[in-house]
Protein backbone atom coordinates (compact mmCIF):
# COMPACT_ATOMS: atom_id res chain seq x y z
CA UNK A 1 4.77 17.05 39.57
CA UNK A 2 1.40 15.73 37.71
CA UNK A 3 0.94 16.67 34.68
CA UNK A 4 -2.53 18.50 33.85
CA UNK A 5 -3.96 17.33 30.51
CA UNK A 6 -3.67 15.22 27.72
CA UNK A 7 -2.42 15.76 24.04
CA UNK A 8 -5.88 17.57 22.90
CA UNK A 9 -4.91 19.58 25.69
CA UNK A 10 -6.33 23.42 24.53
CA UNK A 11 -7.54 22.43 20.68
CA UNK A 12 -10.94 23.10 21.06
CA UNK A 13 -10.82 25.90 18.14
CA UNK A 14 -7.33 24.12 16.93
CA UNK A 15 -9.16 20.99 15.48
CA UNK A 16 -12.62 22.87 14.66
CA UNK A 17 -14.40 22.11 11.62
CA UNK A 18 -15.97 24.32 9.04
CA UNK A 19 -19.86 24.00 9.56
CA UNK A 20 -19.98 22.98 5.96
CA UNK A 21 -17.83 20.06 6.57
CA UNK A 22 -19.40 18.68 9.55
CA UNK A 23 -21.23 15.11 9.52
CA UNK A 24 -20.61 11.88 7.87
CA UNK A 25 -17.00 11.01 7.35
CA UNK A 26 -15.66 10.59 3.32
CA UNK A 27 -14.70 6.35 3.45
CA UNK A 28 -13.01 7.74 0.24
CA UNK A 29 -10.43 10.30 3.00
CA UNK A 30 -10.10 7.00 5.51
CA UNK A 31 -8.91 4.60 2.80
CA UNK A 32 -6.90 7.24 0.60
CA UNK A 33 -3.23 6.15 0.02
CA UNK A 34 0.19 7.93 -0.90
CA UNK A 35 3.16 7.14 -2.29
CA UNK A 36 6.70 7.25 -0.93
CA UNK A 37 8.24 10.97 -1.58
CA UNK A 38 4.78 12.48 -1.47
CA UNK A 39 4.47 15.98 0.27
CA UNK A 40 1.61 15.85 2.65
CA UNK A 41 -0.35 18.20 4.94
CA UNK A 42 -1.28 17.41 8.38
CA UNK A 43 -4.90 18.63 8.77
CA UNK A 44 -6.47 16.49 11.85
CA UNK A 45 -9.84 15.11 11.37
CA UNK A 46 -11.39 15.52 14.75
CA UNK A 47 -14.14 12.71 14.27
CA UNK A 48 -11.19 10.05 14.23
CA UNK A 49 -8.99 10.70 17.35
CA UNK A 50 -7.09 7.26 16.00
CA UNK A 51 -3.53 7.96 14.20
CA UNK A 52 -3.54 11.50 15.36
CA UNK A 53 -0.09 13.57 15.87
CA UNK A 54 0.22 16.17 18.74
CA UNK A 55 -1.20 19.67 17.93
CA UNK A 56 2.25 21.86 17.26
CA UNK A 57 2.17 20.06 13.92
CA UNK A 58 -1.21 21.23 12.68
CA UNK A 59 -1.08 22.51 9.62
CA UNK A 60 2.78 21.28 8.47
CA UNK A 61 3.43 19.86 5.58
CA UNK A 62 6.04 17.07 5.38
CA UNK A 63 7.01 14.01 2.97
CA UNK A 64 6.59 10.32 2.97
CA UNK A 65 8.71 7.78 3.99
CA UNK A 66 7.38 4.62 3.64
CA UNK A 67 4.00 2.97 6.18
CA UNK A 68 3.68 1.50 9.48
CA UNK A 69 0.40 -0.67 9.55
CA UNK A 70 -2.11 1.40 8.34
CA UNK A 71 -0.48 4.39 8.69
CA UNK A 72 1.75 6.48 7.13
CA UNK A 73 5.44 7.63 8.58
CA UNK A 74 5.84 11.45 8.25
CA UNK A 75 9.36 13.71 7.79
CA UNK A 76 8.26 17.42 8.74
CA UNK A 77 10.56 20.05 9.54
CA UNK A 78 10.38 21.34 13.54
CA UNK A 79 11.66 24.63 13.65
CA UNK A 80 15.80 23.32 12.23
CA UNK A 81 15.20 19.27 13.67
CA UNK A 82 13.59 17.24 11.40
CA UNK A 83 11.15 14.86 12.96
CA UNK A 84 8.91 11.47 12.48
CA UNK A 85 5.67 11.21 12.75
CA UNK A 86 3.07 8.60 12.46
CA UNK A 87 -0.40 9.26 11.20
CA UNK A 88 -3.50 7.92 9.78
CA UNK A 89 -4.33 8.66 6.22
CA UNK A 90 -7.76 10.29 7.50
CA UNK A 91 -5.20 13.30 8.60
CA UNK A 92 -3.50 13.88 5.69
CA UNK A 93 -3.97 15.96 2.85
CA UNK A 94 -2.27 15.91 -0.79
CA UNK A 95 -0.07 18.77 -1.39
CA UNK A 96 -1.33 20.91 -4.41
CA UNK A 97 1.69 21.16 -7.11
CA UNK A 98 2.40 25.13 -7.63
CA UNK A 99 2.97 26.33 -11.19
């Protein structure tokens, strides 16, 4: 069998941006950095297909475990296996500490 498709395979409203948000990419979200043990959300910038993960983990948060290049190597939770992923900065988003 071929397969049909690619990973942005049915993400057209997956990766969409808020009008308000479209245009000129923050250099300030490219270069941002984290440290080890960080909690992170994966929020894709679509702009920047570079250092993107596959679409089931849109919207996940997960923690830090240390870089790979630029990047950053990701522990998130799928479903009961915990998993590694590899991102750009430019896709992840600090957690926000709850009180």
């Amino acid at each position: 069998m071929q397969r049909t498709g690619t990973n942005r395979r049915k993400t057209r409203s997956l990766f969409k941006k808020n009008v308000r948000l479209k245009g000129k990419i923050s250099i300030r979200n490219y270069l941002q950095t984290f440290k080890e043990g960080e909690k992170v959300l994966l929020k894709a910038e679509p702009a920047i297909q570079k250092g993107m993960y596959f679409r089931r983990f849109h919207g996940k948060t997960g923690e830090i475990i240390g870089t790979q290049g630029t990047n950053y190597r990701i522990k998130i939770q799928d479903g009961n296996k915990p998993k590694e992923v590899i991102v750009h900065p430019i896709h992840l988003k600090k957690c926000q500490k709850k009180n």
